[in-house]
C-alpha atoms as a PDB file:
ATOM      1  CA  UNK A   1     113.454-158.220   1.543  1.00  0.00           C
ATOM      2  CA  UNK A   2     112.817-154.993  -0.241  1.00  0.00           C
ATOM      3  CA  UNK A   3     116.018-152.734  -2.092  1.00  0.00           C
ATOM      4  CA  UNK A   4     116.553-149.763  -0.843  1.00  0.00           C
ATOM      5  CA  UNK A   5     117.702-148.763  -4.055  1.00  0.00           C
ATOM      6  CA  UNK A   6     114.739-147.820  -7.157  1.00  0.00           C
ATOM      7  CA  UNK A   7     115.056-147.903 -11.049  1.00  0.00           C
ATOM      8  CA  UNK A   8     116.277-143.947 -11.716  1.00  0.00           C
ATOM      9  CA  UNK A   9     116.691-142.295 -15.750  1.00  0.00           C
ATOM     10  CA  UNK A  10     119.523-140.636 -16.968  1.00  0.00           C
ATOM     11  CA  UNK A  11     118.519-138.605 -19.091  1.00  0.00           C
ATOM     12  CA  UNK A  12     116.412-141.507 -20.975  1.00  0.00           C
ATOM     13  CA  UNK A  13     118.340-144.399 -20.241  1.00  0.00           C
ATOM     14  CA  UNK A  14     116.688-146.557 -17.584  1.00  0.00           C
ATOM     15  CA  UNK A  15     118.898-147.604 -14.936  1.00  0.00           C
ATOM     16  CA  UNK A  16     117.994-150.790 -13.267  1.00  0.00           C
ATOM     17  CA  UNK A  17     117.585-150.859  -9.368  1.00  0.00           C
ATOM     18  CA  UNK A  18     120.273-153.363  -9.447  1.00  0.00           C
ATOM     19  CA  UNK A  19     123.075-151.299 -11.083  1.00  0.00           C
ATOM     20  CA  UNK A  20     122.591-148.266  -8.622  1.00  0.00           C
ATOM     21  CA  UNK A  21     125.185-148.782  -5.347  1.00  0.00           C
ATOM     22  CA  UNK A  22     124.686-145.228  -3.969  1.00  0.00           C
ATOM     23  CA  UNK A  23     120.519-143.470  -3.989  1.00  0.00           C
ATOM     24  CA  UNK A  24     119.856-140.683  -1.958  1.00  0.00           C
ATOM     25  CA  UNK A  25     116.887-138.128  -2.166  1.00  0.00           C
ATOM     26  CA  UNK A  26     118.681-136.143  -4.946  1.00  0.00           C
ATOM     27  CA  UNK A  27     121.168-137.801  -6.094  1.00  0.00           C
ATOM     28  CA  UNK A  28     122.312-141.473  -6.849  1.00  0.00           C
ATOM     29  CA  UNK A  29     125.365-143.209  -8.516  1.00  0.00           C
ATOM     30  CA  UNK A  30     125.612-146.567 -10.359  1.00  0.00           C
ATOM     31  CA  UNK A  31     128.583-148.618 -12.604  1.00  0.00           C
ATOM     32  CA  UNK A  32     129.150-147.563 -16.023  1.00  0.00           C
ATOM     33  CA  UNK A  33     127.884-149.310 -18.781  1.00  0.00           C
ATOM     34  CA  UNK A  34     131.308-148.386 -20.693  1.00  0.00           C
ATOM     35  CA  UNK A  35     133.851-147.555 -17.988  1.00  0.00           C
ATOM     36  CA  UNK A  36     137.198-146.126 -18.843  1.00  0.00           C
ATOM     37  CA  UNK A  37     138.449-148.616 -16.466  1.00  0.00           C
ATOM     38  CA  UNK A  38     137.723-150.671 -12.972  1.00  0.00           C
ATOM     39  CA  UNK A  39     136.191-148.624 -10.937  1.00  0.00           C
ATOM     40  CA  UNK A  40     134.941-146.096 -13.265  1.00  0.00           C
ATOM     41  CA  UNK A  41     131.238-144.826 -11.985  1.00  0.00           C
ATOM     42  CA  UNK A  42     128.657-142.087 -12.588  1.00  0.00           C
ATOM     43  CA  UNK A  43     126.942-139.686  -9.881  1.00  0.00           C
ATOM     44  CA  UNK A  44     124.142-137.498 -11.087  1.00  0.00           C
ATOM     45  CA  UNK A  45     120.949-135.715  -9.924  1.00  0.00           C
ATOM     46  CA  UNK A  46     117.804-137.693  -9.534  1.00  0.00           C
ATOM     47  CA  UNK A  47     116.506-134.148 -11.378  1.00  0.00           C
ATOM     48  CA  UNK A  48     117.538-134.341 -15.207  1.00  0.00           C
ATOM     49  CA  UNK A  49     119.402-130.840 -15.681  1.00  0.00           C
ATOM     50  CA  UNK A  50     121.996-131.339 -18.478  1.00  0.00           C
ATOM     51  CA  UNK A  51     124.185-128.301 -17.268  1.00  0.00           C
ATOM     52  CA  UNK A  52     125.975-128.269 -13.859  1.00  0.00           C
ATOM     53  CA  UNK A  53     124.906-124.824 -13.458  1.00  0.00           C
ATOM     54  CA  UNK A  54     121.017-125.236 -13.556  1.00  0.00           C
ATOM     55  CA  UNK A  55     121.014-127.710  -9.987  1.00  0.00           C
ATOM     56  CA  UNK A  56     119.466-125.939  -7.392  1.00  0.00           C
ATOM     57  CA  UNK A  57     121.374-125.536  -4.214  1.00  0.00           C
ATOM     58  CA  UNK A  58     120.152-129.262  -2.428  1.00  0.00           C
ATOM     59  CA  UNK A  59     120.748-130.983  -5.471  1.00  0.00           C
ATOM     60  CA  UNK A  60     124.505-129.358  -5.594  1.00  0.00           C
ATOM     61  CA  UNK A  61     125.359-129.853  -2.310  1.00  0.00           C
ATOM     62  CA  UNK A  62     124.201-134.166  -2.282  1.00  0.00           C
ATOM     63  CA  UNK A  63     126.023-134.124  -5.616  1.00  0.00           C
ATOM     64  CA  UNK A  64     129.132-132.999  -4.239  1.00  0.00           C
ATOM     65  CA  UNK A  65     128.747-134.756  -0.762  1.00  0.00           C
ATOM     66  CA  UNK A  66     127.984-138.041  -2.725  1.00  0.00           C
ATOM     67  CA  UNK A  67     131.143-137.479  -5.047  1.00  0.00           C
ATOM     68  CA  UNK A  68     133.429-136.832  -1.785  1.00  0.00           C
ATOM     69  CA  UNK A  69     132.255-139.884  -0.395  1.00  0.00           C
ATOM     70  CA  UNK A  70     132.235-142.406  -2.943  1.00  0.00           C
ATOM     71  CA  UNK A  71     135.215-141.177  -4.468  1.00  0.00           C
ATOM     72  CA  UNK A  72     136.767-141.680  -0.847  1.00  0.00           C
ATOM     73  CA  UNK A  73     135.364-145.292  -0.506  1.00  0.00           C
ATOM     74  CA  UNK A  74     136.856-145.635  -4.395  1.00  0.00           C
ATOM     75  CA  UNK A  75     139.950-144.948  -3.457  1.00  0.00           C
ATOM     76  CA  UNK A  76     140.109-147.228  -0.252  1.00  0.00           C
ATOM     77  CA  UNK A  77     138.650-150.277  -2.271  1.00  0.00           C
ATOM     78  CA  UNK A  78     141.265-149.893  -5.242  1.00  0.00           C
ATOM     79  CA  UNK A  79     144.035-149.112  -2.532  1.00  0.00           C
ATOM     80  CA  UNK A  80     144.947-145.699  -4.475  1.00  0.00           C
ATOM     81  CA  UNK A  81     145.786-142.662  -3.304  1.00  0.00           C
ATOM     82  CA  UNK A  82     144.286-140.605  -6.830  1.00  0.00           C
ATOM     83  CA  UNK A  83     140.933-140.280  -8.430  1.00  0.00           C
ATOM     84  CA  UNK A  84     139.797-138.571 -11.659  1.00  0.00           C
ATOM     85  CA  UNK A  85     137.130-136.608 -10.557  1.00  0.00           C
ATOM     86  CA  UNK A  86     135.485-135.298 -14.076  1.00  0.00           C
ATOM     87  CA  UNK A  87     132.221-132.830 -14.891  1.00  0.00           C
ATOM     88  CA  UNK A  88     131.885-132.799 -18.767  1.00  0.00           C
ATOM     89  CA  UNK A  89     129.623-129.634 -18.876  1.00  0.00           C
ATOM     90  CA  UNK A  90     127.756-129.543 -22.415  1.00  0.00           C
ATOM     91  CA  UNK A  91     128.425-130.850 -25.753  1.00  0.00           C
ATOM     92  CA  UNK A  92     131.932-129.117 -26.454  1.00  0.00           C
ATOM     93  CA  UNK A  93     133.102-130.252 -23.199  1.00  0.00           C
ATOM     94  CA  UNK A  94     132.475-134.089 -24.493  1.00  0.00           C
ATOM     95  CA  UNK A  95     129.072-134.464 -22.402  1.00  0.00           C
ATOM     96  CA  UNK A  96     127.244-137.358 -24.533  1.00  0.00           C
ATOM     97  CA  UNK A  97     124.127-137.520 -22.322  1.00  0.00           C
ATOM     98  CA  UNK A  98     122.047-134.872 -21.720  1.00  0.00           C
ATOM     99  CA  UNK A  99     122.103-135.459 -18.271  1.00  0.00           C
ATOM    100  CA  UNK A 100     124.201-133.569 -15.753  1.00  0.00           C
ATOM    101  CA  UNK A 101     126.814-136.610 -14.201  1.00  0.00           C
ATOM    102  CA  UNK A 102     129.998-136.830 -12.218  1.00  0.00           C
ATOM    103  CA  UNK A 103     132.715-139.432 -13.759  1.00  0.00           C
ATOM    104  CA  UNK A 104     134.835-140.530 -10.542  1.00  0.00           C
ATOM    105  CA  UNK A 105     137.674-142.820 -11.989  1.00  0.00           C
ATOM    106  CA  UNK A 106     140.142-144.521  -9.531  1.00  0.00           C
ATOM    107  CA  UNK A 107     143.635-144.281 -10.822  1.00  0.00           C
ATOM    108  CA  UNK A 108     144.731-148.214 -10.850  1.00  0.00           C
ATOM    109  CA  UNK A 109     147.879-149.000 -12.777  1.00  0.00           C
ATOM    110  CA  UNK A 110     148.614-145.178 -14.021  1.00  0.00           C
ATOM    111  CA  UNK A 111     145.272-145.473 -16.269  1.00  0.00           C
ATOM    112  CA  UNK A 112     145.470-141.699 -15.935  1.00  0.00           C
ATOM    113  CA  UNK A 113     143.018-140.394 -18.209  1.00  0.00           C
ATOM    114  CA  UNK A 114     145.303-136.749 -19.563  1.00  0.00           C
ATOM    115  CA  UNK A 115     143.312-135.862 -22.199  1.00  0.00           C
ATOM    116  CA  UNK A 116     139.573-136.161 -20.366  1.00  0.00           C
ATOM    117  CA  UNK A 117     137.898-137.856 -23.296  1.00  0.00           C
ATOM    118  CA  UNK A 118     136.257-140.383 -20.530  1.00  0.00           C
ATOM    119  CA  UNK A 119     133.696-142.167 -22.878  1.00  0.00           C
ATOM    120  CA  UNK A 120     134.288-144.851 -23.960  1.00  0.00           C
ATOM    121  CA  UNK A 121     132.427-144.582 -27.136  1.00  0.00           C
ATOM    122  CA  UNK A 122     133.946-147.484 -28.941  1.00  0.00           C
ATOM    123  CA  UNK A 123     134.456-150.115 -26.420  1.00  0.00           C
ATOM    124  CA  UNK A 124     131.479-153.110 -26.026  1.00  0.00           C
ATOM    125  CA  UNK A 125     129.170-152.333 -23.295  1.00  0.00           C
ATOM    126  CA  UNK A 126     128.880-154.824 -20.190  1.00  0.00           C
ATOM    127  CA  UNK A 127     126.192-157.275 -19.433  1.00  0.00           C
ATOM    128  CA  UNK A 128     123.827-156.442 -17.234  1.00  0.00           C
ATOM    129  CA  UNK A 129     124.640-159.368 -15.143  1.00  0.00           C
ATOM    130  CA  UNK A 130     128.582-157.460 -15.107  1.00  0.00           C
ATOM    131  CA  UNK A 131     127.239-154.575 -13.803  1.00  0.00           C
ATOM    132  CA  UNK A 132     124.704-156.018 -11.262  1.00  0.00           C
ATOM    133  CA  UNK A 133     127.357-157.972  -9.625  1.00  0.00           C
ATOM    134  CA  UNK A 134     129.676-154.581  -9.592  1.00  0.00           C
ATOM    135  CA  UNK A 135     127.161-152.561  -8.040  1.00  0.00           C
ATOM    136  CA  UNK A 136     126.331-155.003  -5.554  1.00  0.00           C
ATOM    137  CA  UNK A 137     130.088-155.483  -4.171  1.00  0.00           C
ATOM    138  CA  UNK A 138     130.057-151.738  -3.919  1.00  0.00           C
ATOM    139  CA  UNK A 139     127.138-151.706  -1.746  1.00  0.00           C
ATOM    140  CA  UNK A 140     128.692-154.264   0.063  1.00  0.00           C
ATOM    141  CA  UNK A 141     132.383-153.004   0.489  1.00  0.00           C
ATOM    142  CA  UNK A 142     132.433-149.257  -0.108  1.00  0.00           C
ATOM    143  CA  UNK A 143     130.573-148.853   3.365  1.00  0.00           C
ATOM    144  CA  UNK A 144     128.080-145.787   2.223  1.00  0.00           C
END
C-alpha cells in the first residue's frame, strides 16, 4: 500500500516520508527532530520562503488552516486546554532554519515556554526510528 505522505525539504534538511503526519498541497507538518517537549511539531510551506511575509495568499491560508487544526487535534491528544503557537520570523527573532515554520507546542505539565527560545539547540536529537513511530501515532490518533 502506497503513503500518502512524500519525502518534503526544509530548507535543506530532507524530511523522510515517514516523519511527516500532516501533507497537503502547500503545506505539511512532521515531529521535531529536537522538540522542546512531547508534542512539540513543525508546520511549514511545501514552498521554501524563509520570511512569513513572502507566502503567497494559498500558501498562508493552508498554513494557518493546518496550524488550527493540528494544534486542535494537539490539544485533544495531550488532554490540554493551551498550546504555544510560535512564528520565529528571521534570524533576530531566533529562526535557525531558513525556512518559514510554525512551532505548535502542547502545554503538558506547565512546560510553558515564557521566554520563546523554542530550539532546542543543545539537547541530542531523536532517532529516526523515535520520530517515525511519533508521526505515525499522529496519523493514527490526531484524526486529520
Amino acid at each position: 500500500m502506497k503513503s500518502q505522505f512524500t519525502d518534503m525539504y526544509f530548507s535543506t534538511i530532507k524530511i523522510s516520508a515517514s516523519q511527516i503526519f500532516y501533507q497537503k498541497k502547500y503545506v505539511f507538518a512532521f515531529v521535531n527532530h529536537k522538540p522542546f517537549s512531547d508534542g512539540h511539531i513543525l508546520v511549514c510551506p511545501t514552498r521554501k520562503e524563509k520570511k512569513f511575509q513572502d507566502l503567497n495568499d494559498i500558501e498562508l491560508i493552508e498554513l494557518m488552516v493546518a496550524v488550527r487544526n493540528i494544534s486542535s487535534n494537539l490539544k485533544r491528544f495531550y488532554n490540554t486546554e493551551h498550546t504555544q503557537i510560535v512564528i520565529q520570523n528571521g534570524e533576530l527573532s531566533g529562526q535557525s532554519i531558513d525556512h518559514c515554520h510554525v512551532h505548535i507546542i502542547p502545554i503538558i505539565n506547565n512546560n510553558i515556554n515564557k521566554d520563546i527560545k523554542i530550539d532546542a539547540i543543545n539537547k541530542e536529537p531523536r532517532t529516526d526510528d523515535d520520530m517515525e513511530k511519533e508521526a505515525l501515532l499522529y496519523r493514527k490518533e490526531l484524526g486529520l
